[in-house]
Each structure stands twice: as C-alpha cells, then as structure tokens.
C-alpha atoms as a PDB file:
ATOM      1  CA  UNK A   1      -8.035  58.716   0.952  1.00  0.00           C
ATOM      2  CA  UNK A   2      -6.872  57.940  -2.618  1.00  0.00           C
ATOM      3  CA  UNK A   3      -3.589  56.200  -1.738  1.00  0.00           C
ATOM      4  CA  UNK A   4      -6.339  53.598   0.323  1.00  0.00           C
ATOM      5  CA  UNK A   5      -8.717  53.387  -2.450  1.00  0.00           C
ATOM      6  CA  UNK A   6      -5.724  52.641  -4.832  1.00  0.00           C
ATOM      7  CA  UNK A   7      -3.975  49.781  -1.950  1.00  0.00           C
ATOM      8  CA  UNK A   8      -7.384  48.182  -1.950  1.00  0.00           C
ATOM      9  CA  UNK A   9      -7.353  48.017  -5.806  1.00  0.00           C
ATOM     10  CA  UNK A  10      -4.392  46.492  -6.048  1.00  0.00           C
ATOM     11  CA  UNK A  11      -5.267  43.781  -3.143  1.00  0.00           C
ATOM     12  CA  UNK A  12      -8.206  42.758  -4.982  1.00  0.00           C
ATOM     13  CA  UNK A  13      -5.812  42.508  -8.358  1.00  0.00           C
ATOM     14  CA  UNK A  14      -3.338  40.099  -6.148  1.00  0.00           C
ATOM     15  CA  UNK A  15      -6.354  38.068  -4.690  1.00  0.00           C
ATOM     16  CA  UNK A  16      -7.773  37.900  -8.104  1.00  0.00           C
ATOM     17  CA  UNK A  17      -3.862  36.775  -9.736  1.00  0.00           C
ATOM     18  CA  UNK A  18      -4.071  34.126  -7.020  1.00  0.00           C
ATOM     19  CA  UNK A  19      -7.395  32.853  -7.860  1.00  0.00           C
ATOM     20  CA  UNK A  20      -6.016  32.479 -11.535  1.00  0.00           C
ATOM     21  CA  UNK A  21      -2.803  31.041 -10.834  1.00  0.00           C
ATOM     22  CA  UNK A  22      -4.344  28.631  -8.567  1.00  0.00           C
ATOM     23  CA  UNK A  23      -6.727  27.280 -10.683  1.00  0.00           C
ATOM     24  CA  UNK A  24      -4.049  27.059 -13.665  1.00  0.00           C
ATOM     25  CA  UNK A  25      -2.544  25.079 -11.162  1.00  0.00           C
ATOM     26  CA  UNK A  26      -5.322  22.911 -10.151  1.00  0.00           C
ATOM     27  CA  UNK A  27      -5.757  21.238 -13.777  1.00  0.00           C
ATOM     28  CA  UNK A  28      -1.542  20.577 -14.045  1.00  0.00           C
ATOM     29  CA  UNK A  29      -1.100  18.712 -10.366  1.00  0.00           C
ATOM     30  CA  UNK A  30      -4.115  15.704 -10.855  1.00  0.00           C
ATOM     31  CA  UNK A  31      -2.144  13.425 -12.827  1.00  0.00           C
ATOM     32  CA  UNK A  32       1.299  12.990 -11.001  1.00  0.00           C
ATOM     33  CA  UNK A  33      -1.237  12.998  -7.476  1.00  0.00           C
ATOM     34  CA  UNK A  34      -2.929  10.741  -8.794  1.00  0.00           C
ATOM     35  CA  UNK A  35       0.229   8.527 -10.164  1.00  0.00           C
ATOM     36  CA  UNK A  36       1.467   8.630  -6.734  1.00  0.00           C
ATOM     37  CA  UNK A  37      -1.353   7.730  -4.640  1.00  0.00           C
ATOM     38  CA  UNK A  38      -1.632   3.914  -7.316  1.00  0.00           C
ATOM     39  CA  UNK A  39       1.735   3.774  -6.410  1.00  0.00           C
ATOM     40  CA  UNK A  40       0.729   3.715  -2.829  1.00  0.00           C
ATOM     41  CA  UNK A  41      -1.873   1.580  -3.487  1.00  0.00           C
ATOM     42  CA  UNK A  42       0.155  -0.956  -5.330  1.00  0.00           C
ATOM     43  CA  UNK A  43       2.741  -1.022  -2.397  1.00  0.00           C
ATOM     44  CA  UNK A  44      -0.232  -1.390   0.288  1.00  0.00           C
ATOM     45  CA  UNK A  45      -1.770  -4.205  -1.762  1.00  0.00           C
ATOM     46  CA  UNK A  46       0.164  -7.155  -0.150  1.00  0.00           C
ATOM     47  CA  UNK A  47      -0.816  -6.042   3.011  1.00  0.00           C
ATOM     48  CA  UNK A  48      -4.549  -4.399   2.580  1.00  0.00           C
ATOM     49  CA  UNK A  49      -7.516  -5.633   1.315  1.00  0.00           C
ATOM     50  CA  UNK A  50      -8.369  -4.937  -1.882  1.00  0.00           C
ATOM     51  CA  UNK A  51     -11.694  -2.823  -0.935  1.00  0.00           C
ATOM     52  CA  UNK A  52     -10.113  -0.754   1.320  1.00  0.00           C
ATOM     53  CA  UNK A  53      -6.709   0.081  -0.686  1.00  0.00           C
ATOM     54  CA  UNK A  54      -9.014   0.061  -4.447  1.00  0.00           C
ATOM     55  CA  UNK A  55     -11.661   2.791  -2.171  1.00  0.00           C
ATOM     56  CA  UNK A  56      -8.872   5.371  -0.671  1.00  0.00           C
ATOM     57  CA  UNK A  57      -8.016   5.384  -4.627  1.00  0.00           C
ATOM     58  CA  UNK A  58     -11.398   5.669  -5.804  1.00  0.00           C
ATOM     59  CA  UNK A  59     -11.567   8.820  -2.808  1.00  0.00           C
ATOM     60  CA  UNK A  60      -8.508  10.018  -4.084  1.00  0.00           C
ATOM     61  CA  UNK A  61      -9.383  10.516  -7.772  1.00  0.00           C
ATOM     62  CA  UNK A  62     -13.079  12.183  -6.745  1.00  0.00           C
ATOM     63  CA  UNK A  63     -11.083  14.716  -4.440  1.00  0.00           C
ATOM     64  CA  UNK A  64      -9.037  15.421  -6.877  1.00  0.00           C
ATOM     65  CA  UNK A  65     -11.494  15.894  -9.868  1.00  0.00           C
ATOM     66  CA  UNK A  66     -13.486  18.212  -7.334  1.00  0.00           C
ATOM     67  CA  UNK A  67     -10.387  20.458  -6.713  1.00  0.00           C
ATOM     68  CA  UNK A  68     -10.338  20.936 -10.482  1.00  0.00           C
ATOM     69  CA  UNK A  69     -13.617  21.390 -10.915  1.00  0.00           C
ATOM     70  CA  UNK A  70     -14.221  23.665  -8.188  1.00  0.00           C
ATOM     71  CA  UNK A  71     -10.167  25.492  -7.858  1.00  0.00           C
ATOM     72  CA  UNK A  72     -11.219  26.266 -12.095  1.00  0.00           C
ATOM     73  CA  UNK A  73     -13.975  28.316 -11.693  1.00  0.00           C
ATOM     74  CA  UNK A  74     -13.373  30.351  -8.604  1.00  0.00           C
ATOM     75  CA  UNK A  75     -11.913  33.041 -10.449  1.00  0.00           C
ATOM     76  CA  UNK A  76     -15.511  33.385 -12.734  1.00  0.00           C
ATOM     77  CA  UNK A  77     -17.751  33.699  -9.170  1.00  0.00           C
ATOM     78  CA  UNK A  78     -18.750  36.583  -9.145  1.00  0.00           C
ATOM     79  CA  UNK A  79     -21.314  36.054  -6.728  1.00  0.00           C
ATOM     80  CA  UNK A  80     -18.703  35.415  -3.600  1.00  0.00           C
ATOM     81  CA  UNK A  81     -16.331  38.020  -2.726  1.00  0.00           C
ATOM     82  CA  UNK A  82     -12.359  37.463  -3.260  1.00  0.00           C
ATOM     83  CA  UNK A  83     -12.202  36.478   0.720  1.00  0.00           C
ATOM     84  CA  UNK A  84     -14.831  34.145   0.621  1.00  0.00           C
ATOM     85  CA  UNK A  85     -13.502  32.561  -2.667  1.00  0.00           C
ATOM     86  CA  UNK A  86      -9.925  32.322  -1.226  1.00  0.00           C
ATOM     87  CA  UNK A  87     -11.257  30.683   1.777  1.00  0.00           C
ATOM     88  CA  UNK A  88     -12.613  28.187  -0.630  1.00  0.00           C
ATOM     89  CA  UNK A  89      -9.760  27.780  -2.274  1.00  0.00           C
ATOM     90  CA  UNK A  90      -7.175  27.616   0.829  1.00  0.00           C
ATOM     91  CA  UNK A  91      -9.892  24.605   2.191  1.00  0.00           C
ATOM     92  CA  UNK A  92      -9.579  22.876  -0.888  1.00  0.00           C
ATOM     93  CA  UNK A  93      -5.861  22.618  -0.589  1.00  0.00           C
ATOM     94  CA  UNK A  94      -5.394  20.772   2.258  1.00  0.00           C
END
C-alpha cells in the first residue's frame, strides 16, 4: 500500500515537471513560429490575395499568443487536476 501511495506521488511530480517544462517552452517557440509562418506568407503572396494570406497570419499570431498565455499558467491551476490540465495542454499542441 505504501509503495502505491509513493508511485502515485511521484506521477503527479512528473505530470507536474511536464506542466513546467511545457510552459517554459511555450514562451521560447512564438517567435521563430511566427518568423516562419511570414515567411510563408511572403512566398504565398504572388499567388494569394492579400486578405486571405495577411488573415492565416493574423490567425497564426492569436494561436500562438493563446498557447502562451494559456501553456504559462497551467502549472498555477489548481482548480483542474494534472489529467485535465495535461489534456489541455496536449490540445493546445497540435
């Protein structure tokens, strides 16, 4: 009874590691994502219109400000248990 009391303290340790290390990695990936996708954008403009090309962009940078937004405080919730917070998270990754 103690050795499964201890194995589900250390799952909840690992789920809460990945919480953190997901969110640390949340605020370091925007920028280059971002980069990329005007990249794209530039290329497509010859061939796009401008709203639709200039709108996937404008999509792109609200998704990704959300991920950060959200991905950073998922570890704090306290209210949601680990699963339900790595659900989130696992969504919110494509």
């Amino acid at each position: 009874m103690m050795s499964a009391n201890r194995q589900a303290a250390v799952a909840k340790t690992v789920e809460e590691e990945l919480l953190h290390v997901l969110a640390r990695q949340a605020r370091r990936v925007p920028i280059p994502v971002f980069l990329s996708a005007a990249m794209i954008a530039a290329l497509a403009s010859d061939w796009i219109p401008a709203p639709a090309w200039s709108g996937w962009l404008v999509l792109v940078a609200v998704m990704l400000v959300v991920r950060v937004v959200v991905l950073g405080k998922l570890p704090d919730l306290s209210g949601l248990s680990e699963q339900e917070r790595l659900r989130i998270a696992v969504a919110l990754r494509g």
